[in-house]
Protein backbone atom coordinates (compact mmCIF):
# COMPACT_ATOMS: atom_id res chain seq x y z
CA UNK A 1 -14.33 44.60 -55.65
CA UNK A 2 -18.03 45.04 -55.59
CA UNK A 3 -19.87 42.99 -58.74
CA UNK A 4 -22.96 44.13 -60.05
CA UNK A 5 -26.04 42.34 -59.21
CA UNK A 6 -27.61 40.65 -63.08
CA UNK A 7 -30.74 39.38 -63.53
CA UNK A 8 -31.06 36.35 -66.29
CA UNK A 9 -34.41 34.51 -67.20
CA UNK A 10 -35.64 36.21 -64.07
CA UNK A 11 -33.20 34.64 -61.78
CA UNK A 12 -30.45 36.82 -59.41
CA UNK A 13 -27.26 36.25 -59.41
CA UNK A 14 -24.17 37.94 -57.13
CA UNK A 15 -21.28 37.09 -58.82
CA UNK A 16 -19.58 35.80 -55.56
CA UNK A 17 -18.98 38.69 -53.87
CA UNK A 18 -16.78 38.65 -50.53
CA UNK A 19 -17.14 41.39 -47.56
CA UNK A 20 -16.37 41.36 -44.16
CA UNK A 21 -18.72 42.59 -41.06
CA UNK A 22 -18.58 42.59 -37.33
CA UNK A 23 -21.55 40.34 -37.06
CA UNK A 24 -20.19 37.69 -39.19
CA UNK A 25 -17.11 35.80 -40.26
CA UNK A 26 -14.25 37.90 -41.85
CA UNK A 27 -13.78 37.26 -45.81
CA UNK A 28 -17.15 35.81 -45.82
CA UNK A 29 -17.95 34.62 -49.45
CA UNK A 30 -21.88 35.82 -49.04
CA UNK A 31 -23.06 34.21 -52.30
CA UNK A 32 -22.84 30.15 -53.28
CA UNK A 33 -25.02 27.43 -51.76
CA UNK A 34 -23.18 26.39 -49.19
CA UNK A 35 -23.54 22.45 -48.74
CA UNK A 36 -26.45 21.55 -50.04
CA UNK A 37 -26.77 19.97 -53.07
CA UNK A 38 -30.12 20.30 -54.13
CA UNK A 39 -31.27 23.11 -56.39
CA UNK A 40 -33.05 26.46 -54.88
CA UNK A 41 -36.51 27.01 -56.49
CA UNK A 42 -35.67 30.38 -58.92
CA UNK A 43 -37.73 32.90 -60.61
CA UNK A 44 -36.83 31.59 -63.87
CA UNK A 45 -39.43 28.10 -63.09
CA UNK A 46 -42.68 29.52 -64.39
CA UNK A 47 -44.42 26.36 -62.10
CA UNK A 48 -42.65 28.15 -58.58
CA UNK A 49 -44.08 30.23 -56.20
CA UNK A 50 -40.67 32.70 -56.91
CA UNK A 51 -42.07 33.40 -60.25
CA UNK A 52 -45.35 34.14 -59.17
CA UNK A 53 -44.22 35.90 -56.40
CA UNK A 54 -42.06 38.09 -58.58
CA UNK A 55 -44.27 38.75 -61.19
CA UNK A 56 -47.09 39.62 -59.03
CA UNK A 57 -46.56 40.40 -55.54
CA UNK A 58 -43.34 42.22 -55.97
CA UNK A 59 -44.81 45.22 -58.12
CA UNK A 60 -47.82 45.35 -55.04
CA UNK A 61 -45.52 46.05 -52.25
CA UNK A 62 -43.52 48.41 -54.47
CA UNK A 63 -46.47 50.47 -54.50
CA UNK A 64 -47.32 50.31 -51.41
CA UNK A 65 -43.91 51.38 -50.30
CA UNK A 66 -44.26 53.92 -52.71
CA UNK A 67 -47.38 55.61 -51.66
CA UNK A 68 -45.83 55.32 -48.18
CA UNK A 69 -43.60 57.72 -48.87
CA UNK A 70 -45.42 59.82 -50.86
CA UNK A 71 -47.70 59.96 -47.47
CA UNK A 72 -44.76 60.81 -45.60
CA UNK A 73 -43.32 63.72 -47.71
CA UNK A 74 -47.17 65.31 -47.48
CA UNK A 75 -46.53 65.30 -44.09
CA UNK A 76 -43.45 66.88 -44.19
CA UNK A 77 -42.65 70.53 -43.69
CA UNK A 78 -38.55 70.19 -44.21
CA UNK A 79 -37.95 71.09 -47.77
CA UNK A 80 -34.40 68.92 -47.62
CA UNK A 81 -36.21 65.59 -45.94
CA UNK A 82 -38.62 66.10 -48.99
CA UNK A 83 -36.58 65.99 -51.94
CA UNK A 84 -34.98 63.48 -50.42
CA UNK A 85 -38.19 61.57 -50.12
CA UNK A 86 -38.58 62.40 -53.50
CA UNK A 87 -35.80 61.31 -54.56
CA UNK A 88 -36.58 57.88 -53.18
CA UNK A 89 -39.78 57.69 -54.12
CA UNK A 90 -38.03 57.92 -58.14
CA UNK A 91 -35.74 54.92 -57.30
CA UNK A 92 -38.36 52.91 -56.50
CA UNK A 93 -40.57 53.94 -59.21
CA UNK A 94 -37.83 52.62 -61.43
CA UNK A 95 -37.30 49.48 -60.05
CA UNK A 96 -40.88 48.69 -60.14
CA UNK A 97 -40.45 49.39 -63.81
CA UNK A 98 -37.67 46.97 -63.84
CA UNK A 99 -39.46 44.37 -62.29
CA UNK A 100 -42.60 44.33 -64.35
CA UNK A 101 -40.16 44.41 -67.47
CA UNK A 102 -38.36 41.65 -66.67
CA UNK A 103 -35.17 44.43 -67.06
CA UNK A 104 -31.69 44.08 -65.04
CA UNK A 105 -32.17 45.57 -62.07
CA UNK A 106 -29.62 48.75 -61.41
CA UNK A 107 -29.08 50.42 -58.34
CA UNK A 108 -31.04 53.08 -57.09
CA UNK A 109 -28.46 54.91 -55.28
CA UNK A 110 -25.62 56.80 -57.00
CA UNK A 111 -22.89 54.96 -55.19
CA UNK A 112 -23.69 51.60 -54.74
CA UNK A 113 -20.09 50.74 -53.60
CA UNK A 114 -19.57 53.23 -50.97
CA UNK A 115 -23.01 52.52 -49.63
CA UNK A 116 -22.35 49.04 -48.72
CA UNK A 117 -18.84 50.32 -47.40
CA UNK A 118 -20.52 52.53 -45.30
CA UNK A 119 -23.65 51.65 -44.10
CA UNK A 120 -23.89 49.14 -41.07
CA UNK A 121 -26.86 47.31 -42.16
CA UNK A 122 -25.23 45.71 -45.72
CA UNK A 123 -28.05 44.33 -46.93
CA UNK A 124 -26.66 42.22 -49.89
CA UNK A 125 -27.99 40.61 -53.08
CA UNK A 126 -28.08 37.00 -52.62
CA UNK A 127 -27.57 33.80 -55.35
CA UNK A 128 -30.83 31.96 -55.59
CA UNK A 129 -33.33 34.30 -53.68
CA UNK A 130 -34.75 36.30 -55.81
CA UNK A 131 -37.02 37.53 -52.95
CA UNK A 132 -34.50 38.93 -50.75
CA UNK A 133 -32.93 40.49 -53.70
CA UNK A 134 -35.84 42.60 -54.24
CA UNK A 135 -36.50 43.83 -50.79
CA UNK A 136 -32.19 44.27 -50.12
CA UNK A 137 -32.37 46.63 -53.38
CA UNK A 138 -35.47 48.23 -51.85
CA UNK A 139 -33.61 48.64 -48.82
CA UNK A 140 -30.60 50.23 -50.73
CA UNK A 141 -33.21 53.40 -51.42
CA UNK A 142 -34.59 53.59 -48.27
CA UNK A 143 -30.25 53.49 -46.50
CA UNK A 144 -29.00 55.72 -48.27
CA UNK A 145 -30.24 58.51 -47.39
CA UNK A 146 -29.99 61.26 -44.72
CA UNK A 147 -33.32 61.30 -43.56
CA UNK A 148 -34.98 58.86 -43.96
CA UNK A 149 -31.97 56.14 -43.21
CA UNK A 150 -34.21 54.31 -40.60
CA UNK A 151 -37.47 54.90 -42.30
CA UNK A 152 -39.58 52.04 -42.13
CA UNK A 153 -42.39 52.27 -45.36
CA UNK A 154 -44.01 49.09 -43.41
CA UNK A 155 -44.53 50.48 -39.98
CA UNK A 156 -47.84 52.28 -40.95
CA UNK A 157 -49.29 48.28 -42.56
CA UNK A 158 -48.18 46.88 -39.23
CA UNK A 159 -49.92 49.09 -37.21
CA UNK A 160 -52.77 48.89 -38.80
CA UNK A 161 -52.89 45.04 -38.63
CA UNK A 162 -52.64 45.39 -35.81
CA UNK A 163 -55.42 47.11 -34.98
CA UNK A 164 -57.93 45.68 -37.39
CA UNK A 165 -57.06 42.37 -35.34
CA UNK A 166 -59.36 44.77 -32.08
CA UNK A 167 -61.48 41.61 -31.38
CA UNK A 168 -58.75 38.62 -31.30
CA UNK A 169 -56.48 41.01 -29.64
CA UNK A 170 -59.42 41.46 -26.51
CA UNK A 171 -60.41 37.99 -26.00
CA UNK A 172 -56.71 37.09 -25.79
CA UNK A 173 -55.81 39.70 -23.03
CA UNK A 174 -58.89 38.26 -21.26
CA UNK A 175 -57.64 34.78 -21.84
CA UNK A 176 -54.53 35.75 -20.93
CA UNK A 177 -55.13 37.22 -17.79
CA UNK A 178 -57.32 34.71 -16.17
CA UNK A 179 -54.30 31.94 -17.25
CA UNK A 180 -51.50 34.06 -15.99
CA UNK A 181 -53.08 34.96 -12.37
CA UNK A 182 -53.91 31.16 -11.81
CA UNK A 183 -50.81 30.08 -13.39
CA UNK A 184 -48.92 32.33 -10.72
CA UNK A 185 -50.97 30.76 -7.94
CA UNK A 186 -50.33 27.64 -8.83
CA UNK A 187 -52.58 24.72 -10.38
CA UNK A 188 -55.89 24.28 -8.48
CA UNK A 189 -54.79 21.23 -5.48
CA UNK A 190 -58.28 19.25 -6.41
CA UNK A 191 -56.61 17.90 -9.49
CA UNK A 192 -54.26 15.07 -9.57
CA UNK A 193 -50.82 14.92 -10.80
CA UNK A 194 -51.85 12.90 -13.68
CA UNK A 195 -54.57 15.46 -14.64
CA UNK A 196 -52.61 18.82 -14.01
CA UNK A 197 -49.76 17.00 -16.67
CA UNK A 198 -52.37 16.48 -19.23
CA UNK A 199 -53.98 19.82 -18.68
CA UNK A 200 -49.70 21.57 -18.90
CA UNK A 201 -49.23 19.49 -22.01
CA UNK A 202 -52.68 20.18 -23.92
CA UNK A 203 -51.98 23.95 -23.31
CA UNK A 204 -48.76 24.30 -24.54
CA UNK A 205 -49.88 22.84 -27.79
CA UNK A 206 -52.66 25.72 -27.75
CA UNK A 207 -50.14 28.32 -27.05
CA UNK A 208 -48.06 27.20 -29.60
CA UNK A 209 -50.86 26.58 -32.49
CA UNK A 210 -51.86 30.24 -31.72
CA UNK A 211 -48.51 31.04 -32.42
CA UNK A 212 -48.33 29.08 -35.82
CA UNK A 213 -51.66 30.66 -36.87
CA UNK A 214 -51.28 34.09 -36.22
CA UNK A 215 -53.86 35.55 -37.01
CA UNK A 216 -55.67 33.06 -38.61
CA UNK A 217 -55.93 31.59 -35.04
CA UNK A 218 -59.40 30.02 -34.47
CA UNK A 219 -60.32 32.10 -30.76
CA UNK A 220 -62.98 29.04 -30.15
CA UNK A 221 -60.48 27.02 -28.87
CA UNK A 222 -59.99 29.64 -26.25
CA UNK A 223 -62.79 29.00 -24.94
CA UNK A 224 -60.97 27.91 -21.43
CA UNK A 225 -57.16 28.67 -20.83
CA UNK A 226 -57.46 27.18 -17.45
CA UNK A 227 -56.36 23.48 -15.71
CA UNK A 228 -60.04 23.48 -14.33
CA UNK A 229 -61.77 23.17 -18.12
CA UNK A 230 -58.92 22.45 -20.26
CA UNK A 231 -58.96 18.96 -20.33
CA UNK A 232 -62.66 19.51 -22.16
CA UNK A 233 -60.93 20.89 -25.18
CA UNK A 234 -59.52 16.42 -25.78
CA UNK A 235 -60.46 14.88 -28.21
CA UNK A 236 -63.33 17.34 -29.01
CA UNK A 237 -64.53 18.59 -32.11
CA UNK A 238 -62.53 22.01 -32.19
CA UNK A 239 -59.68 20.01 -31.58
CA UNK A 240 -59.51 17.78 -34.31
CA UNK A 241 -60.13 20.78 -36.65
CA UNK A 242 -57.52 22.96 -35.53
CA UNK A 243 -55.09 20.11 -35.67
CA UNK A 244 -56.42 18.40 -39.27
CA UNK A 245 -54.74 20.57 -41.15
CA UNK A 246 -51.38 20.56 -39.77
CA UNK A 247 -49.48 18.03 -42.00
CA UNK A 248 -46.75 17.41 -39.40
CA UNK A 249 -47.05 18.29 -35.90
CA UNK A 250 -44.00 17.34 -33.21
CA UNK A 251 -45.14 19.73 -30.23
CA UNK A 252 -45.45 16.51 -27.89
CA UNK A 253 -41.89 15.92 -28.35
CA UNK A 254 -40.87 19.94 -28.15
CA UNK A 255 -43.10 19.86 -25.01
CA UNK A 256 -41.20 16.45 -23.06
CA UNK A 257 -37.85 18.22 -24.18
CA UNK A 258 -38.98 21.13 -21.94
CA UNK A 259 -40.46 19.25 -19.27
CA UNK A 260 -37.59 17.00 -18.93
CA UNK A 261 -35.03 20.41 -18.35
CA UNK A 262 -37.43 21.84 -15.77
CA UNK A 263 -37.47 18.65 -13.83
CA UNK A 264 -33.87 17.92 -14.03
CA UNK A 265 -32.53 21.53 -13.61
CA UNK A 266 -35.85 23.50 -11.50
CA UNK A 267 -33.65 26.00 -10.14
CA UNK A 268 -31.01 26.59 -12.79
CA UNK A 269 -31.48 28.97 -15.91
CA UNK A 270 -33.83 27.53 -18.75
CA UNK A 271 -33.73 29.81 -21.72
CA UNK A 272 -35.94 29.53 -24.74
CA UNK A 273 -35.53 31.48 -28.07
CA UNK A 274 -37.56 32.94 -30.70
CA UNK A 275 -36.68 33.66 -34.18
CA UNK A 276 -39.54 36.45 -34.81
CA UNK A 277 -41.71 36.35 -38.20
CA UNK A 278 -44.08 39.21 -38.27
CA UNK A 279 -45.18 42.32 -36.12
CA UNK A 280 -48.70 43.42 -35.35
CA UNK A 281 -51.06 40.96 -34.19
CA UNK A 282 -48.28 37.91 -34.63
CA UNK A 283 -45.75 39.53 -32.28
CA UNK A 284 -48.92 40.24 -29.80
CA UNK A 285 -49.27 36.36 -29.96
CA UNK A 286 -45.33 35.79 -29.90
CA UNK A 287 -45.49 37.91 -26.74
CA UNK A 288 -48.66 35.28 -25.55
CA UNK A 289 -46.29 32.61 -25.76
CA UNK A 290 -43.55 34.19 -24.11
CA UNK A 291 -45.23 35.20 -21.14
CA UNK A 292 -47.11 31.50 -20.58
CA UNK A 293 -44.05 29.95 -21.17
CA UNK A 294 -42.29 31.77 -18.59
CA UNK A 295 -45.18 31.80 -15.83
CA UNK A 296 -45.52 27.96 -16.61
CA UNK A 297 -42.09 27.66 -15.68
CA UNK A 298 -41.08 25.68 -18.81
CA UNK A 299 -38.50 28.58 -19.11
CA UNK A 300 -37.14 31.22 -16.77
CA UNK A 301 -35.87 33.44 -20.14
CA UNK A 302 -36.70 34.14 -23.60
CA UNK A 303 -34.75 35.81 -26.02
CA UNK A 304 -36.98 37.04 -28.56
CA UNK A 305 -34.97 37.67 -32.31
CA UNK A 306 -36.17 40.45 -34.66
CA UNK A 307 -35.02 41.88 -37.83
CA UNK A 308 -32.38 44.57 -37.56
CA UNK A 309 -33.69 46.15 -40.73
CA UNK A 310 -37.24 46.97 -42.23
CA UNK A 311 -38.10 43.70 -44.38
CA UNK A 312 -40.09 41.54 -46.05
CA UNK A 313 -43.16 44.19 -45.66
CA UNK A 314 -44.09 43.38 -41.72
CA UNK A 315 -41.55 41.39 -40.28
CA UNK A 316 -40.46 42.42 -36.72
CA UNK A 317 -37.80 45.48 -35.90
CA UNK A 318 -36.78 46.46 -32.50
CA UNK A 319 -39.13 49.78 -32.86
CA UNK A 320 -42.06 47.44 -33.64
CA UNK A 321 -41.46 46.06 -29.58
CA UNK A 322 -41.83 49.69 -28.50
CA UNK A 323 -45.09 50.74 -30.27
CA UNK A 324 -46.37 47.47 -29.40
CA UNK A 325 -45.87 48.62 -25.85
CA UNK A 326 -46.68 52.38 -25.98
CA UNK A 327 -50.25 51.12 -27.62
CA UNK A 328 -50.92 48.55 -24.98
CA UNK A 329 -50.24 51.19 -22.41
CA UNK A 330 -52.76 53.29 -23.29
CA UNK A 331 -55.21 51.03 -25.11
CA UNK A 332 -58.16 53.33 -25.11
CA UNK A 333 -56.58 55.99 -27.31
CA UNK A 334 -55.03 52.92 -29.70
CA UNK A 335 -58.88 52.07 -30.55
CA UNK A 336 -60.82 55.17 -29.73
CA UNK A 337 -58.38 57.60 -32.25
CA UNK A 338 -59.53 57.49 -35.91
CA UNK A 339 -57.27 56.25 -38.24
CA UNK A 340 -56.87 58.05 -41.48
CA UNK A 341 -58.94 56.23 -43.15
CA UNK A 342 -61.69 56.17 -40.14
CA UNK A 343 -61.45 60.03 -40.55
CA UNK A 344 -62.30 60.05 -44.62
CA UNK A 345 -65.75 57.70 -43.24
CA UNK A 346 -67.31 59.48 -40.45
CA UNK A 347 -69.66 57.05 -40.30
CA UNK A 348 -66.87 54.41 -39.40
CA UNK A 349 -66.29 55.63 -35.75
CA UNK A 350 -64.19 53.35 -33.24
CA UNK A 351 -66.20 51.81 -30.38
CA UNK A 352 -64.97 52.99 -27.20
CA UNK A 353 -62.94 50.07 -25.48
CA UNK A 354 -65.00 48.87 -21.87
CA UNK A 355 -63.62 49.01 -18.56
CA UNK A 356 -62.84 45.73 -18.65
CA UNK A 357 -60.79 45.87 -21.65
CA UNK A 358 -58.75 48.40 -20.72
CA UNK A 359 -57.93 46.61 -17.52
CA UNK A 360 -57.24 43.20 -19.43
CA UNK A 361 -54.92 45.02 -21.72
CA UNK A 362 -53.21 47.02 -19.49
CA UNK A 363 -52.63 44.03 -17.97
CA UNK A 364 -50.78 42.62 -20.57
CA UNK A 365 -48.68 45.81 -20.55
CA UNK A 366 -47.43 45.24 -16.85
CA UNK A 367 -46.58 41.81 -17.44
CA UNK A 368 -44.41 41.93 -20.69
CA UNK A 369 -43.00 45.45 -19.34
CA UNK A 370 -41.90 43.92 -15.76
CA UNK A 371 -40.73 40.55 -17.90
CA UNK A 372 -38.60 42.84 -19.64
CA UNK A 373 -37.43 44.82 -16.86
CA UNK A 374 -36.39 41.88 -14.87
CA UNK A 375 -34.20 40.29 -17.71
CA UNK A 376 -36.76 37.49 -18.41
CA UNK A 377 -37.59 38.43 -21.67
CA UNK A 378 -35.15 39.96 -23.94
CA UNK A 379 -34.70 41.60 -27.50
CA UNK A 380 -30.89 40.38 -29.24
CA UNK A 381 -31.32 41.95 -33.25
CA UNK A 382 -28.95 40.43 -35.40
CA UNK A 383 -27.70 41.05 -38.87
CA UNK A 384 -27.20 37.66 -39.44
CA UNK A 385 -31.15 37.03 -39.73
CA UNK A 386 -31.15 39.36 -42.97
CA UNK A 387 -28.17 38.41 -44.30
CA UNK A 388 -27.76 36.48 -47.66
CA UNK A 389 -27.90 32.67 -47.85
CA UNK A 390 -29.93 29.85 -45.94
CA UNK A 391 -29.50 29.27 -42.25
CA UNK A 392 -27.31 26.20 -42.87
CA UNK A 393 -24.43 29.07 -42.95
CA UNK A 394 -24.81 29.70 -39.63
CA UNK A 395 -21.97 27.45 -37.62
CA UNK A 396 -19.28 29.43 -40.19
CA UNK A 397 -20.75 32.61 -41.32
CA UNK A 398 -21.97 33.90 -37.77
CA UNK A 399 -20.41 31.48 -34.96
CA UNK A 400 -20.66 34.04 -32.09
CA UNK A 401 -24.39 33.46 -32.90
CA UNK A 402 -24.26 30.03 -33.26
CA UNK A 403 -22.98 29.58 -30.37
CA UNK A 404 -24.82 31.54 -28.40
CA UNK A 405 -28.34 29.89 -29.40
CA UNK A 406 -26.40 26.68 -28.10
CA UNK A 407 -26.93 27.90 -24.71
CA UNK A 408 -30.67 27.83 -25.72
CA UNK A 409 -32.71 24.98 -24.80
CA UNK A 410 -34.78 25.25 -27.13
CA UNK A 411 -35.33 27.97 -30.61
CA UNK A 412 -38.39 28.04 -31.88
CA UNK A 413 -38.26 29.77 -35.62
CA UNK A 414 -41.79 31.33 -36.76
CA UNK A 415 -43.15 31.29 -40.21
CA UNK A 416 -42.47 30.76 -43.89
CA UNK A 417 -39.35 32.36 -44.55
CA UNK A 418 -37.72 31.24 -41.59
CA UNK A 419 -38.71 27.63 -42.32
CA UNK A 420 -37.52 28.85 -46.16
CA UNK A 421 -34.47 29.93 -44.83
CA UNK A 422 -33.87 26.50 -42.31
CA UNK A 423 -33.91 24.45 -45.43
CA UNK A 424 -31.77 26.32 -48.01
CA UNK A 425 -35.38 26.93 -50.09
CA UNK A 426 -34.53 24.08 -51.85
CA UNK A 427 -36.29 21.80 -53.98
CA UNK A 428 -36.08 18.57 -51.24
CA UNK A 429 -38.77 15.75 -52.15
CA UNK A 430 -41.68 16.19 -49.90
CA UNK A 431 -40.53 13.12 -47.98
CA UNK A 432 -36.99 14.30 -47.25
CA UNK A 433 -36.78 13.95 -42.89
CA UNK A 434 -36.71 17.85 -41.71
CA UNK A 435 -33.03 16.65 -39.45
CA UNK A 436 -31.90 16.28 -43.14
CA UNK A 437 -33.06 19.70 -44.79
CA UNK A 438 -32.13 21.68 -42.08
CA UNK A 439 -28.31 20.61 -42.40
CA UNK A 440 -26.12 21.92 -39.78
CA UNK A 441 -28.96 22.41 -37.65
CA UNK A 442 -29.57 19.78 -37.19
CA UNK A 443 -28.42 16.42 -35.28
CA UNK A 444 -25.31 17.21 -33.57
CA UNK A 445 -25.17 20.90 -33.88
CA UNK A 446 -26.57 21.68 -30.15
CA UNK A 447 -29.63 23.37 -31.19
CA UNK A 448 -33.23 22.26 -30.47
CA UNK A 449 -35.13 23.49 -33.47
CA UNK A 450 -39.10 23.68 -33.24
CA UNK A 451 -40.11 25.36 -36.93
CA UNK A 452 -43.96 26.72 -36.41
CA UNK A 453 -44.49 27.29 -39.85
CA UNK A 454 -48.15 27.85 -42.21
CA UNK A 455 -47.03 26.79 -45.84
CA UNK A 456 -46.82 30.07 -47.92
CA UNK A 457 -44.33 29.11 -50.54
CA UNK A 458 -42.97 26.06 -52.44
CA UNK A 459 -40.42 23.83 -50.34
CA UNK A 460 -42.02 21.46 -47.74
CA UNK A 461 -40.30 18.11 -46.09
CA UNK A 462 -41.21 15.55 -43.64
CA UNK A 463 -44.17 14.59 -45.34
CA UNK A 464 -45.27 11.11 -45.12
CA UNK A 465 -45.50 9.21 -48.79
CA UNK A 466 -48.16 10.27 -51.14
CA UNK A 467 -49.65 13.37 -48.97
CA UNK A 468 -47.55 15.81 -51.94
CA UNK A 469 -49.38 14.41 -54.18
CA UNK A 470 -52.68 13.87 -52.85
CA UNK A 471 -52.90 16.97 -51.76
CA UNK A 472 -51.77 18.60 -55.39
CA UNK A 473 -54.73 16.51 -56.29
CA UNK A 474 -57.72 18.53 -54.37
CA UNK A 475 -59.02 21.70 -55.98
CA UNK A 476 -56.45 24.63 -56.43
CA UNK A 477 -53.72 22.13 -55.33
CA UNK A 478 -51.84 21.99 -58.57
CA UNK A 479 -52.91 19.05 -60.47
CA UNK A 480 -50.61 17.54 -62.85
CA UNK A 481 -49.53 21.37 -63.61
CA UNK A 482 -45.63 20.75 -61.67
CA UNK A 483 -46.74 23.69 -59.39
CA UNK A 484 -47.36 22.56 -55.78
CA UNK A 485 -49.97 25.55 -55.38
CA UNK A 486 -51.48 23.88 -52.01
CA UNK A 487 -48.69 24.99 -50.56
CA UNK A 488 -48.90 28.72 -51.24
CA UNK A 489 -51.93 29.47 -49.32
CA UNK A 490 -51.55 29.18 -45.86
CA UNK A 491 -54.01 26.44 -45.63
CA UNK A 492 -51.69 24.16 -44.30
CA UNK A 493 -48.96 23.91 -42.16
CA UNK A 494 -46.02 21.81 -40.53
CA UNK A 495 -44.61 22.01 -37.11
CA UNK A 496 -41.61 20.17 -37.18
CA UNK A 497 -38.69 19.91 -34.43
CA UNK A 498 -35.34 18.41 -34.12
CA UNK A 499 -33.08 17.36 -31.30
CA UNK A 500 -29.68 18.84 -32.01
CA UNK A 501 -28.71 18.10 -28.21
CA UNK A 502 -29.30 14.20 -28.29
């Protein structure tokens, strides 16, 4: 029944192997490419991202999951939870080994086939990416286990993000604040219709740009989050720069899709859903744009979507909500405490947070906690989102999902590996329309889709013709090399969206 994972020419392969699960389909065949035709960038293509990913990155976060552990078992003063941690810190020593010796990879537990039977989460190897191979085998140390079953080796990275972020993180609670309270008392009356639509339209495009920058966001175009200086922020020069190096950007027609409910159903439930990336300082910003959305009335819910399982190093778990939470709720001890490393620098003491600070974040704790309370804004894990495959297997592989987000007006996926995962990571021509690579998702299915995504990895559509290759032509872009390395860096983005309900 259960096929050993193989690794060829540095490709992953799954041998087809079926399973059933109460999140998904029964009988589900969790390997294949579903129906697309084009080819999935693979590890074996010496000019991809996967190769260069595998060959370099993969090894890094091994050792940093690694040393995680090895923290952890210093820690620890329970001689079973020890070995234990011991014992996992050997099966990821060896596939580490594996990796950087291009050797099969074996399993790391001693019974691979009653794990899966067994454990709830089933994370599974999956045909064409290599990626989530290596973190689902990573994953198969970490499950096994007794203790440390819901360890998370990346929790300690986000944190720290997090709060090495201290000075974005404060000027948006102040930002926040002052556009909340005036949002909640309504637009100032000395501006016209006309001008308060402008001023609603220009700032959901900033909400959402913070959102697709993370924390790469440029905080000067913050300097006004209100209807009375907004309008400033057209056609100026911070504008054009935030927005030059988005290759495709569709918020205008996300934002009239919005617009248009609110007007035609004011009083009648409006949900919006996000398909989480990454914790620390991202989720702070997801959170941002959760809260504006909902006190600009554009929505009157959002479900938020997180990982059920620790993955791909900092993406969001349900525990990463809570210690989001318990930190903004007492905000003076998250930047006044020495880290570990603050305490091996004396010299690198944290500055006290101000009065003012406090209050602003604290702030920010009320908000999302009474959001929360009241049903507004919700957390709805899935296994489906780190499951095997691209998204495309969605309508048949997890329909009770699928049709849920139909009730959605609107999903907004965050990041690469979403937008990866929207369009099979395939290798589509640059000009292929985004309705196209996202397949089922896209017209007809009954989803709005809205990808905010910062180009980290190989597969981009929608582009207009030429931009591939002009942009392969600029320094560190690729050249004539086949690589499309200006798309590995972050530089760029797309924000792309489709009407599914049309």
């Amino acid at each position: 029944m259960f096929n050993k994972a193989t690794k060829s020419a540095g490709s992953f392969h799954c041998n087809g192997l079926r399973y059933k699960d109460q999140y998904m389909s029964t009988d589900t065949p969790i390997c294949g490419r579903a129906e697309i035709s084009i080819a999935p960038y693979s590890t074996s293509d010496v000019t991809s991202f996967a190769y260069v990913s595998a060959r370099d990155r993969w090894p890094v976060i091994l050792t940093g999951a690694i040393d995680d552990v090895h923290r952890a078992i210093s820690a620890c003063n329970e001689p079973e939870k020890a070995e234990e941690g011991k014992s996992i810190v050997e099966g990821l020593a060896k596939l580490k080994y594996e990796l950087q010796h291009n050797r099969q990879l074996t399993y790391v537990c001693s019974n691979p086939a009653g794990f899966w039977a067994t454990n709830p989460v089933r994370p599974l190897i999956d045909d064409g990416r290599p990626d989530v191979a290596q973190y689902n085998e990573e994953l198969v140390a970490l499950g096994a286990p007794t203790w440390f079953n819901s360890y998370d080796v990346f929790s300690r990275q986000k944190l720290s993000t997090f709060i090495s972020s201290r000075p974005a993180v404060l000027e948006l609670a102040a930002k926040y604040k002052k556009l909340i309270t005036q949002l909640q008392n309504d637009a100032p009356k000395s501006k016209s219709p006309q001008e308060v639509e402008e001023a609603e339209k220009l700032l959901f495009s900033e909400m959402c740009e913070i959102c697709l920058w993370g924390n790469a966001t440029d905080l000067s175009l913050l300097t006004s989050l209100t209807y009375e200086d907004i309008q400033e922020l057209q056609g100026s020069d911070a504008r054009k720069n935030s927005e030059k190096d988005i290759l495709v950007n569709n918020l205008p027609a996300a934002y009239r899709v919005l617009k248009a409910v609110k007007e035609t159903n004011p009083n009648g439930p409006r949900r919006v859903d996000i398909v989480l990336d990454n914790a620390g300082f991202e989720l702070y910003v997801d959170l941002i744009l959760a809260g504006y959305l909902l006190a600009a009335g554009l929505a009157t819910q959002i479900v938020l979507h997180p990982k059920s399982i620790p993955w791909f190093v900092s993406d969001v778990v349900p525990a990463d909500f809570a210690s989001l939470l318990s930190a903004l709720a007492d905000p003076q001890a998250l930047y006044s405490t020495p880290s570990d490393d603050d305490k091996s620098e004396p010299k690198k003491t944290p500055q006290p947070l101000s009065e003012d600070e406090t209050s602003e974040l604290s702030f920010l704790f009320q908000h999302w906690s009474t959001l929360h309370q009241e049903g507004r804004l919700t957390i709805r894990p899935n296994l489906f989102w780190t499951g095997p495959g691209s998204y495309w297997r969605l309508p048949k592989t997890a329909p009770s999902l699928y049709e849920d987000l139909k009730e959605s007006e609107l999903v907004i996926f965050k990041g690469d590996l979403n937008y990866r995962k929207l369009t099979g990571d395939a290798m589509w021509p640059s000009t292929t329309p985004f309705n196209t690579a996202i397949g089922p998702l896209g017209p007809g299915s009954g989803i709005r889709t809205l990808a905010l995504r910062t180009c980290k990895a190989d597969v981009v559509v929608g582009l207009t013709v030429g931009l591939d290759e002009g942009l392969r032509d600029v320094e560190g872009g690729g050249g004539d090399s086949g690589a499309r390395k200006w798309a590995w860096s972050g530089k760029w983005a797309v924000v792309q969206f489709c009407d599914g309900k049309a």
